[in-house]
C-alpha atoms as a PDB file:
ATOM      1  CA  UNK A   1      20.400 -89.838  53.525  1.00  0.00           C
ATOM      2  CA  UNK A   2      18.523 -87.513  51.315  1.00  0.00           C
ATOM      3  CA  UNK A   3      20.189 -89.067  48.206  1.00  0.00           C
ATOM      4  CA  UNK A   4      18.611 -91.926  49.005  1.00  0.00           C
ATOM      5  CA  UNK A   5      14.837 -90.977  49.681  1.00  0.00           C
ATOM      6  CA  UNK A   6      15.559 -88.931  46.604  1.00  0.00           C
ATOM      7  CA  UNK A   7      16.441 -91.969  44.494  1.00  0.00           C
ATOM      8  CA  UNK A   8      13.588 -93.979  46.396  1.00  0.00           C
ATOM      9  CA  UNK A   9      11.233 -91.155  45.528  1.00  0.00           C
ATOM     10  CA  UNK A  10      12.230 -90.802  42.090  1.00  0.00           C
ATOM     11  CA  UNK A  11      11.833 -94.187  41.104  1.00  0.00           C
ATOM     12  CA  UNK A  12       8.737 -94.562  42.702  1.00  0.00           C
ATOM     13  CA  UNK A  13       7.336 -92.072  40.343  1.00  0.00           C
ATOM     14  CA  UNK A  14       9.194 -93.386  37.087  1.00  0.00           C
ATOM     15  CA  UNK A  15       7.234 -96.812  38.526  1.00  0.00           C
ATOM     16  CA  UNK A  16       4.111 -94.718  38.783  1.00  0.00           C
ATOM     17  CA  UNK A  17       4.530 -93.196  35.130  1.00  0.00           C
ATOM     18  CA  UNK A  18       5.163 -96.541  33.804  1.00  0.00           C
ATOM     19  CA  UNK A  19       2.210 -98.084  34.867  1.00  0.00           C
ATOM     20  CA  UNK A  20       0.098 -95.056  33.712  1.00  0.00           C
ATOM     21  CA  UNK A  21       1.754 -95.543  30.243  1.00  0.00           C
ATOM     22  CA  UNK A  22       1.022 -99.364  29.910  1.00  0.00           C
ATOM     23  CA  UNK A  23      -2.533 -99.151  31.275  1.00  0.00           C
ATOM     24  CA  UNK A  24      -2.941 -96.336  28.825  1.00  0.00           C
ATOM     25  CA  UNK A  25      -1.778 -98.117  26.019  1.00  0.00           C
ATOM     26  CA  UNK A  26      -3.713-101.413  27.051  1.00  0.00           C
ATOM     27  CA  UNK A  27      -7.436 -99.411  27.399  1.00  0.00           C
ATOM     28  CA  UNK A  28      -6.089 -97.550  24.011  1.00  0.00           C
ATOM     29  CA  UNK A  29      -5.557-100.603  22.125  1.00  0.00           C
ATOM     30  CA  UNK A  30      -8.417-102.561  23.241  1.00  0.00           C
ATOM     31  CA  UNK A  31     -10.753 -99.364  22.579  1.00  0.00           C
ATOM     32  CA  UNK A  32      -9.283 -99.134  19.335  1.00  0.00           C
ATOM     33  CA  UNK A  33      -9.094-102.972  18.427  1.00  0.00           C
ATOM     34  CA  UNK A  34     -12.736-102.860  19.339  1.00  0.00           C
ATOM     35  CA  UNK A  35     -13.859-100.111  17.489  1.00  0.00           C
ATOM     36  CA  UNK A  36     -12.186-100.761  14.034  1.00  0.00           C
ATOM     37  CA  UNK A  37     -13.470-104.230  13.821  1.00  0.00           C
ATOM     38  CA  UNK A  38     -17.076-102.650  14.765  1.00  0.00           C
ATOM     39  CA  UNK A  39     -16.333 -99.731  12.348  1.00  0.00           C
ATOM     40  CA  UNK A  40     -14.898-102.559   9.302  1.00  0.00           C
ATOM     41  CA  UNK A  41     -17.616-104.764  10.298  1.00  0.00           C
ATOM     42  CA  UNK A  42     -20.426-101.781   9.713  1.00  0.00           C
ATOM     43  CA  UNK A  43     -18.569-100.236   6.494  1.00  0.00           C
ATOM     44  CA  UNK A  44     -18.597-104.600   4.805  1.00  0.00           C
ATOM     45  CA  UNK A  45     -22.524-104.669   6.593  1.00  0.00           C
ATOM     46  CA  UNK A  46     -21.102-108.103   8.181  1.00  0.00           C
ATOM     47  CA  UNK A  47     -22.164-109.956  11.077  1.00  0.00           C
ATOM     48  CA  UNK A  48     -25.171-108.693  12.022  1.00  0.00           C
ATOM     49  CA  UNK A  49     -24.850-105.075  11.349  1.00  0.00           C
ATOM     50  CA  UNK A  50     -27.972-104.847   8.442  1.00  0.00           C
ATOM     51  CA  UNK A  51     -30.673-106.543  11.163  1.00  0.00           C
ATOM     52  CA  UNK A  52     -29.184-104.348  14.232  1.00  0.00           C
ATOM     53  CA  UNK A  53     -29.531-100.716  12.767  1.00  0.00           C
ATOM     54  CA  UNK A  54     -32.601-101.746  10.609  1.00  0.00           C
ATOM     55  CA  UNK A  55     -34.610-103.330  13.833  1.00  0.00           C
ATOM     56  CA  UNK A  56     -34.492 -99.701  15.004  1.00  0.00           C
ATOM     57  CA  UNK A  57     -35.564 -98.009  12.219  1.00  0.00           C
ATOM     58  CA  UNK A  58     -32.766 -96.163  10.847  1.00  0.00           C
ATOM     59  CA  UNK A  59     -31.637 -96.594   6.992  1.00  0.00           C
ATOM     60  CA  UNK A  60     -29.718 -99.185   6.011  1.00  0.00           C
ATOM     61  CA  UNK A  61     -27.048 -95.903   4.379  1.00  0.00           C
ATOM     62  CA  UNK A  62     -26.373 -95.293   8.185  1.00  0.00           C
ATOM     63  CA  UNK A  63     -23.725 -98.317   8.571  1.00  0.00           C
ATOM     64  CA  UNK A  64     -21.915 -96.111   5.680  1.00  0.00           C
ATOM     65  CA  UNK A  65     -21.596 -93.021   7.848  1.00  0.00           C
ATOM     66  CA  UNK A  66     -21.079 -94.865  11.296  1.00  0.00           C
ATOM     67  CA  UNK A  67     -18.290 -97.014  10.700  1.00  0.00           C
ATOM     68  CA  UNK A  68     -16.591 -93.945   8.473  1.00  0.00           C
ATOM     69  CA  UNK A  69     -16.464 -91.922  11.635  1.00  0.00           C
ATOM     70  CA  UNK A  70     -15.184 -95.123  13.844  1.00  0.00           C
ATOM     71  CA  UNK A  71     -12.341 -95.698  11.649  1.00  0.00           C
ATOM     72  CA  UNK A  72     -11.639 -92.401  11.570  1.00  0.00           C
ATOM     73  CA  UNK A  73     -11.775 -91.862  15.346  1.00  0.00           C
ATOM     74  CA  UNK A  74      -9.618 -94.581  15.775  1.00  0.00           C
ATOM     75  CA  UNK A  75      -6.612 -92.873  13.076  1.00  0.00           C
ATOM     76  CA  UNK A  76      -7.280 -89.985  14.897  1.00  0.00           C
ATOM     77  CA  UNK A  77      -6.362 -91.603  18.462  1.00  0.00           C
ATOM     78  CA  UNK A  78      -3.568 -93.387  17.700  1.00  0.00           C
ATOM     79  CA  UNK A  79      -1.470 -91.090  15.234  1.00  0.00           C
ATOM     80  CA  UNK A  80       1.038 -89.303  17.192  1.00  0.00           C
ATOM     81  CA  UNK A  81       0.632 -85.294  17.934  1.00  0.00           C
ATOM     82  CA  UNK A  82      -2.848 -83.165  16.845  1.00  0.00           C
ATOM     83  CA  UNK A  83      -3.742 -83.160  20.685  1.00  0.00           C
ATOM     84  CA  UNK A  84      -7.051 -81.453  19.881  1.00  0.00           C
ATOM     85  CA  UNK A  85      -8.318 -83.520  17.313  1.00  0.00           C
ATOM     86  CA  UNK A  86      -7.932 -86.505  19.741  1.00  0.00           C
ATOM     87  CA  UNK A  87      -9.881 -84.546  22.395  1.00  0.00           C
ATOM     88  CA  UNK A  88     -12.747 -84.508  19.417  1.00  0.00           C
ATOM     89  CA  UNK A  89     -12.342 -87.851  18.709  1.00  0.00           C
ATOM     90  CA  UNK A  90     -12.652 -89.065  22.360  1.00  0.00           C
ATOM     91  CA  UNK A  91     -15.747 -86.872  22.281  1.00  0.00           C
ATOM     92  CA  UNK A  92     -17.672 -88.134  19.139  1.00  0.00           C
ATOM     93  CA  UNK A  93     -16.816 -91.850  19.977  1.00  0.00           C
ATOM     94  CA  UNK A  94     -18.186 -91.052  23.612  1.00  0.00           C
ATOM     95  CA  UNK A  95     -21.483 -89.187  21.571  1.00  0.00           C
ATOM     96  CA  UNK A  96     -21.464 -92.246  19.277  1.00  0.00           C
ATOM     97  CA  UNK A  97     -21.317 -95.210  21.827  1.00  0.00           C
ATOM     98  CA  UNK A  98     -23.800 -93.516  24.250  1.00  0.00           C
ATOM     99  CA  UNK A  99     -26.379 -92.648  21.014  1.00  0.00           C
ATOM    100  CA  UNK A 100     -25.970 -95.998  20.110  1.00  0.00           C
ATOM    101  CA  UNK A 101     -27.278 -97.557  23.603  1.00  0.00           C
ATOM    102  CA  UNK A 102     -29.453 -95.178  23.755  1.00  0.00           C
ATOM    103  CA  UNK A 103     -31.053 -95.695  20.383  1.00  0.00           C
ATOM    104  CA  UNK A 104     -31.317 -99.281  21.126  1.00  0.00           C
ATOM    105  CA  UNK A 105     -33.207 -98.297  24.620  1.00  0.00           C
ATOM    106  CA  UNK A 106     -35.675 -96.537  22.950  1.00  0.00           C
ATOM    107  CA  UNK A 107     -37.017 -98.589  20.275  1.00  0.00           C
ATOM    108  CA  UNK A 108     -36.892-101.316  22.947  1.00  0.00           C
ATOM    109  CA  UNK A 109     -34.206-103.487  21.161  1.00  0.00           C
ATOM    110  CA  UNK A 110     -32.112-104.637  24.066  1.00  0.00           C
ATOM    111  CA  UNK A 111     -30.594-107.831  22.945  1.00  0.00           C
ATOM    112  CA  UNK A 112     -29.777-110.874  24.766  1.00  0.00           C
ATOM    113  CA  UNK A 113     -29.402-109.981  27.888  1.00  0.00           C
ATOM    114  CA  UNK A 114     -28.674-106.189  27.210  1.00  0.00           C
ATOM    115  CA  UNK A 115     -26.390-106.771  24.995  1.00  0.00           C
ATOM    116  CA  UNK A 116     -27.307-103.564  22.319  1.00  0.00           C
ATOM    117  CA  UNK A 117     -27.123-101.590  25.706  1.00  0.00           C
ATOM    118  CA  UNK A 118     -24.007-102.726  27.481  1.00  0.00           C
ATOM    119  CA  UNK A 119     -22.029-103.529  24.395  1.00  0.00           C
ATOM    120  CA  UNK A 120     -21.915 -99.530  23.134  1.00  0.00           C
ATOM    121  CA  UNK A 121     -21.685 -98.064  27.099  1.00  0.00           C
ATOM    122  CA  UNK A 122     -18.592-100.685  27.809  1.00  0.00           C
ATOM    123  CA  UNK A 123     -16.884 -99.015  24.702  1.00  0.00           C
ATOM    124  CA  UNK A 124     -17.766 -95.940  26.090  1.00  0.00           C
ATOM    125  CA  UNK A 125     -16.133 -96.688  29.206  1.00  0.00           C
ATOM    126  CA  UNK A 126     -13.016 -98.236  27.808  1.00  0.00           C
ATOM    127  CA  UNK A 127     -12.935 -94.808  25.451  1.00  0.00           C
ATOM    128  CA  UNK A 128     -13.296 -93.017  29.183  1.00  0.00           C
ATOM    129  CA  UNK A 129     -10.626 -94.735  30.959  1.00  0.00           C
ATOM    130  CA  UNK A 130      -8.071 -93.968  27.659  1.00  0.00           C
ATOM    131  CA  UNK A 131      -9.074 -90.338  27.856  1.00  0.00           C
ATOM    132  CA  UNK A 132      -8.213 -90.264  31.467  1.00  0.00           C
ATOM    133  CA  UNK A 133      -5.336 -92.237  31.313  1.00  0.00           C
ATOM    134  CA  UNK A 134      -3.488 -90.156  28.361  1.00  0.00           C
ATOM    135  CA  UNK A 135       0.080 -89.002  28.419  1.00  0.00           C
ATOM    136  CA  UNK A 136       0.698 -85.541  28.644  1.00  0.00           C
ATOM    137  CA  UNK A 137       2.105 -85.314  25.183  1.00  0.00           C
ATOM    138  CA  UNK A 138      -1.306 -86.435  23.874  1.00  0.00           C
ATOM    139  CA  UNK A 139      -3.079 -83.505  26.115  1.00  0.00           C
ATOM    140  CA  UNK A 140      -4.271 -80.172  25.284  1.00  0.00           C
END
């Protein structure tokens, strides 16, 4: 009888591990999906990217520096190993999302509908729940 809540036990927890490991990879991959295109899209100045950090005053040279540190957050995420370089990374994309909305909130450029606010803090969140949801090989 033991053998059996054993087994029962045991894959209950392989289940549980399983699911960790796909939601991880899931929040991971749409966090970093996200933020390369944002990163590409300020390093080309495409789509937008010239009016939104000029409209808040800061030099046009900015997109140059922002979307260097994006892509490189991103490399930093998903190569395997170097677990305290990805704890950085997590940190300055959590610094850079949450500067960004709040750069937008206080020069009073809010978008449609929020959308220079809720845009940056939903990658933060997404770069939140992949922090939280990492494997223990990609932990200090």
């Amino acid at each position: 009888m033991s053998k059996v809540i054993g087994a029962e036990t045991t894959a209950k927890l392989e289940t549980q591990l399983n699911g960790k490991l796909i939601a991880y990879w899931s929040v991971t991959l749409l966090l970093v999906g996200s933020i390369s295109l944002s990163g590409i899209g300020q390093l080309m100045q495409l789509g937008g990217n010239i009016e939104l950090v000029t409209n808040i005053g800061y030099p046009l040279y900015i997109t140059n520096i922002l979307g260097t540190w994006k892509i490189l957050g991103v490399i930093a995420i998903v190569v395997p190993r170097f677990p305290r370089l990805k704890e950085w990374a997590h940190a300055g994309l959590f610094f850079l999302m949450t500067g960004a909305a709040l750069s937008h909130a206080f020069a009073n450029d809010y978008g449609e509908y929020g959308f220079h606010i809720i845009l940056p803090l939903s990658y933060a969140a997404l770069n939140i729940a992949s922090w939280a949801l990492r494997p223990k090989s990609r932990k200090l």
